[in-house]
N, C-alpha and C. Protein backbone atom coordinates (compact mmCIF):
# COMPACT_ATOMS: atom_id res chain seq x y z
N UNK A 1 187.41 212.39 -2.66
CA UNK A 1 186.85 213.52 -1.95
C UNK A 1 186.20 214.47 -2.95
N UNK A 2 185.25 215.59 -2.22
CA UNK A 2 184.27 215.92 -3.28
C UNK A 2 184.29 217.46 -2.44
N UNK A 3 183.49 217.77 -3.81
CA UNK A 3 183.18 219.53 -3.02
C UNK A 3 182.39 219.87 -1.67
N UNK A 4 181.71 218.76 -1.08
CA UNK A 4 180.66 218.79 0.22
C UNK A 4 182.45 218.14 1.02
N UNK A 5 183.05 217.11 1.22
CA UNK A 5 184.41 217.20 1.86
C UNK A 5 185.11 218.43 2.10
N UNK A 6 185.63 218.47 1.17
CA UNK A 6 186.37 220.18 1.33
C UNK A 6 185.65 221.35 2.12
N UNK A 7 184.53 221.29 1.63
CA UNK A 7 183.62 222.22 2.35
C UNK A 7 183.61 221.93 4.02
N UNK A 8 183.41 220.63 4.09
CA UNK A 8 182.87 219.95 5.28
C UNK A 8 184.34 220.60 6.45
N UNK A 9 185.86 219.97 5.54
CA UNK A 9 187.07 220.14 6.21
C UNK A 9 187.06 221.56 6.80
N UNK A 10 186.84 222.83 5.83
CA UNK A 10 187.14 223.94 5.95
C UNK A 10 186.22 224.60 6.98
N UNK A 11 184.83 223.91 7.22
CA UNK A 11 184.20 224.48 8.36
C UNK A 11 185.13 223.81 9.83
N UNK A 12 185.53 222.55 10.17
CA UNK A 12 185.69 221.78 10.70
C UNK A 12 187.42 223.03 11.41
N UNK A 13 187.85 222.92 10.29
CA UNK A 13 189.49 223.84 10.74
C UNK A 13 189.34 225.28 10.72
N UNK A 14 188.14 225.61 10.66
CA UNK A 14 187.62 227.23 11.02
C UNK A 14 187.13 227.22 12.45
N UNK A 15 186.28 226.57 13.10
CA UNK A 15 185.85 225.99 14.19
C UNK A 15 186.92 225.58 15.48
N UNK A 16 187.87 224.99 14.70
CA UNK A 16 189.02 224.48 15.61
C UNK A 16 189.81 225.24 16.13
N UNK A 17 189.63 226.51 14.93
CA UNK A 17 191.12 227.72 14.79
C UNK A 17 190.37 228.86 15.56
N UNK A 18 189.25 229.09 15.52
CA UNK A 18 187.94 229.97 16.49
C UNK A 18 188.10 229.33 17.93
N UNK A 19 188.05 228.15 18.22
CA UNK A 19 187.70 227.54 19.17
C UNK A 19 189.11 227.90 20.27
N UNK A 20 190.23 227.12 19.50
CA UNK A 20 191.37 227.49 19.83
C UNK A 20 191.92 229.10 20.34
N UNK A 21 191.67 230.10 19.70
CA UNK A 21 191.95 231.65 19.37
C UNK A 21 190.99 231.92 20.98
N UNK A 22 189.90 232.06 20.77
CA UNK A 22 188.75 232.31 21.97
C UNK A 22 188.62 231.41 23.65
N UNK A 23 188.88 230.28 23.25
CA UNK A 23 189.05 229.49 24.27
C UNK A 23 187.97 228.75 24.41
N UNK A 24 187.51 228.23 25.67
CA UNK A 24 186.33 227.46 26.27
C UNK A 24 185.85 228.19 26.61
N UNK A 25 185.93 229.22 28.11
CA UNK A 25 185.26 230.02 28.85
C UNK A 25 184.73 230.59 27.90
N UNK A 26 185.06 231.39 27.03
CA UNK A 26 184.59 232.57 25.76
C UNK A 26 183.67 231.98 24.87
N UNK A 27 183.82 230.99 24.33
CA UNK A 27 182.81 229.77 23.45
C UNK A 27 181.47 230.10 24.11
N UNK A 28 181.91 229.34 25.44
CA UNK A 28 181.06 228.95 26.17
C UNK A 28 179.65 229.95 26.48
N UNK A 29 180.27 231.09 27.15
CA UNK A 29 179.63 232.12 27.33
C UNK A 29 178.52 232.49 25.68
N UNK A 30 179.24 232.65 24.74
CA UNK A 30 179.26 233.00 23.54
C UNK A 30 177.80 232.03 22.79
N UNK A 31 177.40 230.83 23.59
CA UNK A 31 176.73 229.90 23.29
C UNK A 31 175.82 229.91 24.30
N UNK A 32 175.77 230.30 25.34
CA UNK A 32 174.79 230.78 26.67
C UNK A 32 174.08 232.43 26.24
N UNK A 33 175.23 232.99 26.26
CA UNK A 33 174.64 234.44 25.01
C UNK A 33 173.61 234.42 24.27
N UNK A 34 173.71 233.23 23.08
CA UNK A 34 172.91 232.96 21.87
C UNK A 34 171.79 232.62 22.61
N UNK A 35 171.40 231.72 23.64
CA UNK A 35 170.58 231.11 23.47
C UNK A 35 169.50 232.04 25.20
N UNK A 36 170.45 232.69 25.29
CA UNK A 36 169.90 233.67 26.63
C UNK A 36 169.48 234.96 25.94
N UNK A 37 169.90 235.42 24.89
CA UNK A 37 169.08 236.54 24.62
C UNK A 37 167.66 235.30 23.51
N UNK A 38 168.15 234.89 22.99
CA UNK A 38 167.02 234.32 22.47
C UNK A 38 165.37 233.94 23.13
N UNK A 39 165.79 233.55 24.46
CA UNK A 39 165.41 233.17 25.89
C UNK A 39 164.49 234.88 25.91
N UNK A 40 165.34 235.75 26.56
CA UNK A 40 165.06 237.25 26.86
C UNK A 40 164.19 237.82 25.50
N UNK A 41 164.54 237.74 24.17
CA UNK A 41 163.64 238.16 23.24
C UNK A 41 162.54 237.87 23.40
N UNK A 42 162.14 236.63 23.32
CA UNK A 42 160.80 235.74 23.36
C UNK A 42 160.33 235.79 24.30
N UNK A 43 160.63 235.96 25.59
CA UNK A 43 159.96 236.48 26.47
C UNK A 43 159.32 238.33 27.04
N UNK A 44 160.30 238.87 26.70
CA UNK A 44 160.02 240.66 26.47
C UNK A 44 159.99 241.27 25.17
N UNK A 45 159.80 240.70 24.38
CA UNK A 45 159.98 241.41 23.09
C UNK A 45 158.59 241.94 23.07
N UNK A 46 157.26 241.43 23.38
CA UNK A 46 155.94 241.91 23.17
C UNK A 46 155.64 243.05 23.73
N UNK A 47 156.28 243.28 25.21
CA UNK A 47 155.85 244.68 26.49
C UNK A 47 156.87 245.92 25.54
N UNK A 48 157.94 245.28 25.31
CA UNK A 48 158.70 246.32 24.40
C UNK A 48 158.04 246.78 23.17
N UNK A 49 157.78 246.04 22.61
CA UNK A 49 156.81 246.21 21.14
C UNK A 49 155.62 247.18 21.64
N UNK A 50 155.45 247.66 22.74
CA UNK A 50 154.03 248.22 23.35
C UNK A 50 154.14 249.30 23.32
N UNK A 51 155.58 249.59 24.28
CA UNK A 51 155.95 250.48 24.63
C UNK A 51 156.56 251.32 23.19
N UNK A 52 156.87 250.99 21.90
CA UNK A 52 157.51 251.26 21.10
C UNK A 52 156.44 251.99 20.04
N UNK A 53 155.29 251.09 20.68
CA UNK A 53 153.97 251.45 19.54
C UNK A 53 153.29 252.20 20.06
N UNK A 54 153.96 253.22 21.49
CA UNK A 54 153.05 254.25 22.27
C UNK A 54 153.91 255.07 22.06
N UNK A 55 155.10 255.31 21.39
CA UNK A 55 155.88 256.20 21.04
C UNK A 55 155.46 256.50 19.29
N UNK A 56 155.59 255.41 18.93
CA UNK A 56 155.27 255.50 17.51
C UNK A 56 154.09 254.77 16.69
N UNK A 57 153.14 255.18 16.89
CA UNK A 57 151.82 254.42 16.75
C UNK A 57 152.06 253.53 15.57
N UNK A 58 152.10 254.25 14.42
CA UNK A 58 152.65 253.76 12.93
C UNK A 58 153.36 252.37 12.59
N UNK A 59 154.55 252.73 13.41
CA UNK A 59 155.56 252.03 12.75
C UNK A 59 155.22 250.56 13.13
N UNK A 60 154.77 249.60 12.04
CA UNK A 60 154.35 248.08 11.99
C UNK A 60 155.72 247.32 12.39
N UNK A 61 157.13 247.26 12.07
CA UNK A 61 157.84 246.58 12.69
C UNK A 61 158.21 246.65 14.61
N UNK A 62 157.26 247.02 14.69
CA UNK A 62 158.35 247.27 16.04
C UNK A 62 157.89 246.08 16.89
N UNK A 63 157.34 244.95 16.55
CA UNK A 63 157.51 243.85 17.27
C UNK A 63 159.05 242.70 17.24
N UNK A 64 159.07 243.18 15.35
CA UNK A 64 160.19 242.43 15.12
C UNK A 64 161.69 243.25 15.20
N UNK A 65 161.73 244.79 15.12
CA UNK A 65 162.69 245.39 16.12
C UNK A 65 162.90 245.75 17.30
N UNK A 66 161.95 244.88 18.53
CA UNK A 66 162.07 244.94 19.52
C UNK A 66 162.80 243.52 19.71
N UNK A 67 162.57 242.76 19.09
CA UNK A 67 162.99 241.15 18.93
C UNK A 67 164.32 241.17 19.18
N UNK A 68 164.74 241.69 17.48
CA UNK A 68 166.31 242.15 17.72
C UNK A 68 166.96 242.71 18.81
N UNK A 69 166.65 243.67 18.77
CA UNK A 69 167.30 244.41 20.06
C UNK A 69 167.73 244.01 21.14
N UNK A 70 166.37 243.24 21.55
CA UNK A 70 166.76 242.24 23.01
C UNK A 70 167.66 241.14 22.75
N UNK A 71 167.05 240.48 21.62
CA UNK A 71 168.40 239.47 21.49
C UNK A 71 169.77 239.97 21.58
N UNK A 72 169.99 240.81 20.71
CA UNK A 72 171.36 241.69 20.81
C UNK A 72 172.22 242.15 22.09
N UNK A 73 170.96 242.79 22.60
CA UNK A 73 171.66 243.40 24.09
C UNK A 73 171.81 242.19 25.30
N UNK A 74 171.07 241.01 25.08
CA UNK A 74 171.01 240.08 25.82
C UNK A 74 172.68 239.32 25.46
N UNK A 75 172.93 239.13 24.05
CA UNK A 75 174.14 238.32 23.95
C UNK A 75 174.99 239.03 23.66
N UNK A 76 175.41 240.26 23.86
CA UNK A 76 175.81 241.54 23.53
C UNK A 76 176.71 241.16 25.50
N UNK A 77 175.87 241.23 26.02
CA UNK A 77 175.91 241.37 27.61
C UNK A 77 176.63 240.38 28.32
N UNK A 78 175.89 239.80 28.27
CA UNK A 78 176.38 237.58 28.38
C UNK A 78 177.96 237.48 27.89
N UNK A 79 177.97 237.87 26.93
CA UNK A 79 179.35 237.38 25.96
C UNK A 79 180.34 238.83 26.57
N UNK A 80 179.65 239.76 27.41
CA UNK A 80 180.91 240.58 27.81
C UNK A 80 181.39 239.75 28.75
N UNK A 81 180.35 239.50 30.19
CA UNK A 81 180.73 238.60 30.69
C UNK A 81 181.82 237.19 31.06
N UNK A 82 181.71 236.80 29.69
CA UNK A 82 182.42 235.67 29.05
C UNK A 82 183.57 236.34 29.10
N UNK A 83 183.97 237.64 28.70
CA UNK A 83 185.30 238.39 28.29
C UNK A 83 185.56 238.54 29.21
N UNK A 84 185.43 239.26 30.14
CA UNK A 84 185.77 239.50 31.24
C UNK A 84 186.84 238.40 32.45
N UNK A 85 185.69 237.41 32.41
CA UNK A 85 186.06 235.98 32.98
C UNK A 85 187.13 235.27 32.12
N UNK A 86 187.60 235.32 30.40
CA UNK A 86 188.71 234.92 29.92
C UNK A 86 189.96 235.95 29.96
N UNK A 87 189.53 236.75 30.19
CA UNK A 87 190.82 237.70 30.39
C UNK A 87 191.08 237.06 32.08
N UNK A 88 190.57 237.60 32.90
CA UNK A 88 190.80 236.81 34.41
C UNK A 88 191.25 235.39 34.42
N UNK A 89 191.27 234.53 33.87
CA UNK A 89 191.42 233.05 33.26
C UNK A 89 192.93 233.16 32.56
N UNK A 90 193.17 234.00 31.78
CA UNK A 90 194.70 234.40 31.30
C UNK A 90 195.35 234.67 31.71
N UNK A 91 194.91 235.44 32.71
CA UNK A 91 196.01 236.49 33.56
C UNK A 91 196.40 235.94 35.01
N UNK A 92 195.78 234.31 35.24
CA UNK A 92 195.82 233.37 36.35
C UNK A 92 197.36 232.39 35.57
N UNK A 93 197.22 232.20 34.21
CA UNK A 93 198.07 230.91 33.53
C UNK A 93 197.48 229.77 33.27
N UNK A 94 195.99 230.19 33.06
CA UNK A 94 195.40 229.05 32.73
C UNK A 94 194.70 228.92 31.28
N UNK A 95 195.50 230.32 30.51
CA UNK A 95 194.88 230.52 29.08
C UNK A 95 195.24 229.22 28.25
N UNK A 96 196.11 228.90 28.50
CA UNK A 96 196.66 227.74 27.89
C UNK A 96 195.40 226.33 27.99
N UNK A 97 195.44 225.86 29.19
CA UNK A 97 194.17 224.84 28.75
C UNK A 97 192.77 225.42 28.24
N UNK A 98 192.71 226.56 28.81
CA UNK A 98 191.54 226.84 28.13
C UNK A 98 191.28 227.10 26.49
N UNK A 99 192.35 227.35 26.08
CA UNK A 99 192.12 227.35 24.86
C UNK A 99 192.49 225.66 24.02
N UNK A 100 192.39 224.91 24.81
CA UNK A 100 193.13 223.25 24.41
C UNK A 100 191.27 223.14 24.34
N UNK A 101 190.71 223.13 25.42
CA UNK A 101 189.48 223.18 25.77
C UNK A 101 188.41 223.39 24.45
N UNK A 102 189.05 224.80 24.30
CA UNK A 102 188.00 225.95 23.30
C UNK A 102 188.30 225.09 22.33
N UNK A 103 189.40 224.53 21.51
CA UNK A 103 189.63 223.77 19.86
C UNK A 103 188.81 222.43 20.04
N UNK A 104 188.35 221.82 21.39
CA UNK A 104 187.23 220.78 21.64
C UNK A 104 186.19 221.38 21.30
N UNK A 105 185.55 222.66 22.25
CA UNK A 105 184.63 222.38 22.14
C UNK A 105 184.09 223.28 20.55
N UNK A 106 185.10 223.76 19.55
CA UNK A 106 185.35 224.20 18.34
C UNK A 106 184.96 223.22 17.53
N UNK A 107 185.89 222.00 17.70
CA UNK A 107 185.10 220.64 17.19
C UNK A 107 184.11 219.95 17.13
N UNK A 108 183.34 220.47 18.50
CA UNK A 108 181.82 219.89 18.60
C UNK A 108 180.73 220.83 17.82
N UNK A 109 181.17 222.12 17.94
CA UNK A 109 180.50 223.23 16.84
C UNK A 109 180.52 222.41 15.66
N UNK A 110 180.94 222.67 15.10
CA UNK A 110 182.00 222.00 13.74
C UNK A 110 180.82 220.76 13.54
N UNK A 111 181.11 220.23 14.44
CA UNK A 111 180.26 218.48 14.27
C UNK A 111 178.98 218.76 13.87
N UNK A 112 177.92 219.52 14.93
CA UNK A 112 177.09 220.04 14.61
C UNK A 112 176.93 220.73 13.26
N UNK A 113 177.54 221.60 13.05
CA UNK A 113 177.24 222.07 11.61
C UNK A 113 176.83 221.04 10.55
N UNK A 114 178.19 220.30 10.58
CA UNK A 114 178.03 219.08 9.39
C UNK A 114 176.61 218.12 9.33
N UNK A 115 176.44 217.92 11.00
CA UNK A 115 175.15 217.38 11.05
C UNK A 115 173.78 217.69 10.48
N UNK A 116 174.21 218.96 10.67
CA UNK A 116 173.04 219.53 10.24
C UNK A 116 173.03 219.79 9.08
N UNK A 117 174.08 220.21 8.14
CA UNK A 117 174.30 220.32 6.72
C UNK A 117 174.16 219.09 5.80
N UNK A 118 174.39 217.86 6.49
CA UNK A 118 174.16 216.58 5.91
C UNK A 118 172.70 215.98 5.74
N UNK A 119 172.37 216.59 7.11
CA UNK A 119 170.56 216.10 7.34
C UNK A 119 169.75 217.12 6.36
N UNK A 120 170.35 218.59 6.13
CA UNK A 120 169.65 219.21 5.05
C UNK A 120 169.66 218.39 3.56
N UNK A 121 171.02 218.69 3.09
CA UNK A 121 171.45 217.87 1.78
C UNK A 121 170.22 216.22 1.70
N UNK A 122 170.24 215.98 2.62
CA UNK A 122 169.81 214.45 1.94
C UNK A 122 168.25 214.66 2.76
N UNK A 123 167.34 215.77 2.76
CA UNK A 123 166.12 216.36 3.02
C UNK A 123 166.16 216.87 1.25
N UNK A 124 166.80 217.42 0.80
CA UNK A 124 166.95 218.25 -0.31
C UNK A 124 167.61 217.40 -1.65
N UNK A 125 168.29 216.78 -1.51
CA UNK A 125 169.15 216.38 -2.92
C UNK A 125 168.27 214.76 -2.98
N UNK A 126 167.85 214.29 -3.85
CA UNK A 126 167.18 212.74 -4.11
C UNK A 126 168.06 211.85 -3.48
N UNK A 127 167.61 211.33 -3.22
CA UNK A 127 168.20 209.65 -2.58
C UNK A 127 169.15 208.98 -2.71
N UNK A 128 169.76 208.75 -3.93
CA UNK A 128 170.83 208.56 -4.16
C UNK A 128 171.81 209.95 -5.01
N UNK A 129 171.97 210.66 -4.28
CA UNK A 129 172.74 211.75 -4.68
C UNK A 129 174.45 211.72 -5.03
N UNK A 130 175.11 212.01 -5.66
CA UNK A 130 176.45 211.72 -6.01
C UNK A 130 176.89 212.64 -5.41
N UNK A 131 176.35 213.64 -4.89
CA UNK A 131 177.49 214.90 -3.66
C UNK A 131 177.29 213.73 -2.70
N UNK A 132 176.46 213.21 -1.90
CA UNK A 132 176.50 212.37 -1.04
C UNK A 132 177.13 211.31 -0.63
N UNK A 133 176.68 210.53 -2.06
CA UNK A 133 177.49 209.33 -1.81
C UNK A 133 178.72 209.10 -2.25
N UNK A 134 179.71 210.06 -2.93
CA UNK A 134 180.86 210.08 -3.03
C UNK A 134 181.82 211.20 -1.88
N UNK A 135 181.10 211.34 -1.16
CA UNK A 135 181.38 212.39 -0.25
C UNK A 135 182.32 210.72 0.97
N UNK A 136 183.21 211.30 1.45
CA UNK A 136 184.63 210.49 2.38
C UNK A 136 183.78 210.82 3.47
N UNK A 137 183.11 212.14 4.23
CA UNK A 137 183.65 212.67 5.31
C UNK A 137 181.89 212.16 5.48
N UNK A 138 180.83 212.54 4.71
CA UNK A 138 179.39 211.98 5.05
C UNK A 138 179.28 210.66 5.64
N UNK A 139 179.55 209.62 5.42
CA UNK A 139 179.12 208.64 5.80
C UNK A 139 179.72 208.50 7.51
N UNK A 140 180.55 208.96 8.03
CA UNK A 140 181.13 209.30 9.31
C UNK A 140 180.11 210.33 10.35
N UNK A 141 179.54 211.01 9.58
CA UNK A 141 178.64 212.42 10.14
C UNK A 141 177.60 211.60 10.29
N UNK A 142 177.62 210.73 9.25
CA UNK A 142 175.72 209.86 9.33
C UNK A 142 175.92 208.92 10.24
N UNK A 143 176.81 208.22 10.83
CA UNK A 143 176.98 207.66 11.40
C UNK A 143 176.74 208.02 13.18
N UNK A 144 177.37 209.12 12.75
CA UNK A 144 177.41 209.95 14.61
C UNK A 144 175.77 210.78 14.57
N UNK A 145 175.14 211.02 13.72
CA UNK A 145 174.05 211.10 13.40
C UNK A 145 172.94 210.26 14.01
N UNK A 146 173.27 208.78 13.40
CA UNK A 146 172.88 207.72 13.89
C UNK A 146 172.81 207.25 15.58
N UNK A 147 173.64 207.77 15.92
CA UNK A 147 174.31 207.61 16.91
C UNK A 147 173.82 208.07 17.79
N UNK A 148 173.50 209.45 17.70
CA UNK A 148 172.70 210.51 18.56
C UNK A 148 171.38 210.62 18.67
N UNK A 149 171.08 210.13 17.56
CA UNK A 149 169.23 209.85 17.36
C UNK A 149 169.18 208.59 18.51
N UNK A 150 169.90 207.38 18.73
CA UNK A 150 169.56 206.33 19.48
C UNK A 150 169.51 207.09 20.99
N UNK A 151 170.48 207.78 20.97
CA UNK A 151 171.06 207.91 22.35
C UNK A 151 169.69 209.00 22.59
N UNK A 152 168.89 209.35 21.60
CA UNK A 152 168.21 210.22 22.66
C UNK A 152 166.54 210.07 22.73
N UNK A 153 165.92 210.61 23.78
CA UNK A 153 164.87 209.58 24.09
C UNK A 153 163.70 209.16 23.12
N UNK A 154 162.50 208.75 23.31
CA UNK A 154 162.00 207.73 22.29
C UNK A 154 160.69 208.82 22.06
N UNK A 155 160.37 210.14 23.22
CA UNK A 155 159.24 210.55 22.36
C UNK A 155 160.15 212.51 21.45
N UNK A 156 161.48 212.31 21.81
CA UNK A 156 161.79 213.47 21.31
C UNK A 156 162.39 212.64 19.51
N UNK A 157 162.32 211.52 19.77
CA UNK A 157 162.84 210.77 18.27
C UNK A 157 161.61 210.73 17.67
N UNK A 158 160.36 210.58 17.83
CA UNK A 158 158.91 210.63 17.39
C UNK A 158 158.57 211.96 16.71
N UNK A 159 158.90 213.20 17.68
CA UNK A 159 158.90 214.38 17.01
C UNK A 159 159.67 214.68 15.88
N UNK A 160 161.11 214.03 15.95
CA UNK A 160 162.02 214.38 14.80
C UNK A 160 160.85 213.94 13.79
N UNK A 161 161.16 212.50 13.51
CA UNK A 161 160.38 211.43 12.40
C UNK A 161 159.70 212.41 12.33
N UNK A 162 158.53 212.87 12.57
CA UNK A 162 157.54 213.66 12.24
C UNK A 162 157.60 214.58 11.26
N UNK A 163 158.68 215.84 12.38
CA UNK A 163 159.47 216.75 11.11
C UNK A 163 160.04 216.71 10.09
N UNK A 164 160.98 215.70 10.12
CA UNK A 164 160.94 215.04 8.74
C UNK A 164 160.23 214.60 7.99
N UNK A 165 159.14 214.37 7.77
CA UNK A 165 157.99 213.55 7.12
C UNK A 165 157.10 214.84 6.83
N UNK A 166 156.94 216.06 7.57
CA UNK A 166 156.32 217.02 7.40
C UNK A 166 157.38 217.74 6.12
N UNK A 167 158.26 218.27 6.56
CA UNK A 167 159.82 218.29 5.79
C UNK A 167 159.55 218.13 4.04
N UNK A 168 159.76 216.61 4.37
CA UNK A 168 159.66 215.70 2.66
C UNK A 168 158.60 216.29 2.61
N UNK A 169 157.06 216.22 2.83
CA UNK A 169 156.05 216.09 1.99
C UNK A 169 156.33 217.45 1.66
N UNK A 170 155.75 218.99 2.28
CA UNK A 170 156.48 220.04 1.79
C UNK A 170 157.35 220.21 0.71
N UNK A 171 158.57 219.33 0.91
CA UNK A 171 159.69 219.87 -0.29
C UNK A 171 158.61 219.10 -1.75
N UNK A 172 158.13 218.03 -1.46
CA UNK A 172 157.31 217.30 -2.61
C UNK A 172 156.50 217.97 -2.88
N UNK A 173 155.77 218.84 -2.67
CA UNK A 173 154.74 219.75 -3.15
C UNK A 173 155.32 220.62 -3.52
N UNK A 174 156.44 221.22 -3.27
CA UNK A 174 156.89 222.29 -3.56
C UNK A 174 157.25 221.94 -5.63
N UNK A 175 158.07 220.83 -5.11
CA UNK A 175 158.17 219.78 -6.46
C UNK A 175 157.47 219.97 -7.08
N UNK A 176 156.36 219.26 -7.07
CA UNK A 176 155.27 218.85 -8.01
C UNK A 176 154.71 220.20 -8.39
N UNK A 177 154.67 221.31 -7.61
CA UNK A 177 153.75 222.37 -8.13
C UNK A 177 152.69 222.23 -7.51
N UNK A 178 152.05 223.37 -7.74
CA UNK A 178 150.47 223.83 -7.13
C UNK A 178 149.65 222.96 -8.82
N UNK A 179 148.50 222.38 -8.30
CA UNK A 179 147.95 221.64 -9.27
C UNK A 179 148.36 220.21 -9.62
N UNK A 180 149.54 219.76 -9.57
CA UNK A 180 150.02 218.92 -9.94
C UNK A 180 150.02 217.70 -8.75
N UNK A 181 149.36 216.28 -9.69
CA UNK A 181 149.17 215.17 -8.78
C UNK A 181 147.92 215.30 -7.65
N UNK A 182 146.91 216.06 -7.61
CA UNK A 182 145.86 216.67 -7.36
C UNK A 182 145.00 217.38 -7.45
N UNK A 183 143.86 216.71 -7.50
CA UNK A 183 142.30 217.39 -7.89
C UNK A 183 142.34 218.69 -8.04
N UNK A 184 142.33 219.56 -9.13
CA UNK A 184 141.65 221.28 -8.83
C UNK A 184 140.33 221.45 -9.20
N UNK A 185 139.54 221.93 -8.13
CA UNK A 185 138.11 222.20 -8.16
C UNK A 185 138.02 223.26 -9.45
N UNK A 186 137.43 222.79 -10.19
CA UNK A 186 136.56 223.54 -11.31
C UNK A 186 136.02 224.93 -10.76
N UNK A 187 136.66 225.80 -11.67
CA UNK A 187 135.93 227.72 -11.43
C UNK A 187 134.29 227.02 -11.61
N UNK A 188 133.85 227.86 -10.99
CA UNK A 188 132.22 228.36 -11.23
C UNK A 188 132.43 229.52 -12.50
N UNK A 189 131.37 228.89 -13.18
CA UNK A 189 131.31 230.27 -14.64
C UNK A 189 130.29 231.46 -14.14
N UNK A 190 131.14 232.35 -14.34
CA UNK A 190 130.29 233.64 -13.94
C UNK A 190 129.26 233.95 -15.13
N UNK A 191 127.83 234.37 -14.00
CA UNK A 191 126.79 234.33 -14.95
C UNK A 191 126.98 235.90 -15.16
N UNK A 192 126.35 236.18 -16.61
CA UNK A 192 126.10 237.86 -16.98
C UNK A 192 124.88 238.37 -16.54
């Protein structure tokens, strides 16, 4: 086991112990939140930004602190919701599965993370990398990785490939440098 394991474990039993503590209902909400103010930003953040720039002509952020805001108050709101409904959920005798629930769906967080932390690392570290390939817990993540790419359909797997390939070349330029492994057009000499 290696420092990306340990790492990997400690997100995995943070997730479980969150998941567990909060429950399902609360997760749940908590993950409808995220992705409902996100939803609500992107959709009102511009009329707000209007209204913000008729108060304060000046001030250049106020598209991207109207952004915030809504996101905030959107999952701010959502996730009271969520509270509300797990306290009512406790106070029935049903805190108990729900929180059996919440350390599941803690684990599927968890999963995700790694997924995504694995698909970065091997976007980022060369090909045969020794955090990688001595890593116990990677080749299991790549696997369910694997797994999930089949299971899902054939033109949203086209887009991935893509991003990835956009991805690499990017990080390779970034590599190589500006100039490097390609033509630079010759300055014009300034006449006196």
């Amino acid at each position: 086991m290696n420092a990306l394991d340990w790492f990997l474990i400690v997100v995995f039993l943070l997730c479980l112990l969150r998941g567990l503590f909060r429950g399902a209902v609360s997760q749940v909400f908590g993950i409808v939140g995220a992705v409902g103010g996100l939803l609500v930003a992107a959709h009102f953040h511009q009329p707000l930004a209007a209204q913000i720039n008729r108060v304060f002509p000046a001030f250049a952020a106020a598209p991207a602190v109207s952004l915030v805001v809504l996101f905030l108050l959107a999952w701010f709101s959502i996730g009271m919701v969520g509270h509300w409904i797990t306290s009512a959920i406790r106070k029935t005798g049903l805190g108990f599965p729900d929180r059996i629930l919440g350390g599941g769906i803690g684990l599927l967080k968890a999963l995700v993370l790694a997924v995504v932390v694995t698909m970065t690392l091997s976007l980022l570290l060369p090909s045969r990398s020794r955090l990688l390939e001595r890593s116990v817990i990677v080749p299991h993540v790549q696997s369910v990785t694997r797994f999930l790419l089949e299971a899902t359909p054939e033109t949203v797997r086209k887009q991935l490939d893509d991003r990835k390939r956009q991805a690499e070349r990017f990080l390779k330029d970034r590599k190589d440098g500006p100039g490097r492994g390609q033509e630079r057009p010759d300055k014009e000499e300034k006449r006196i």
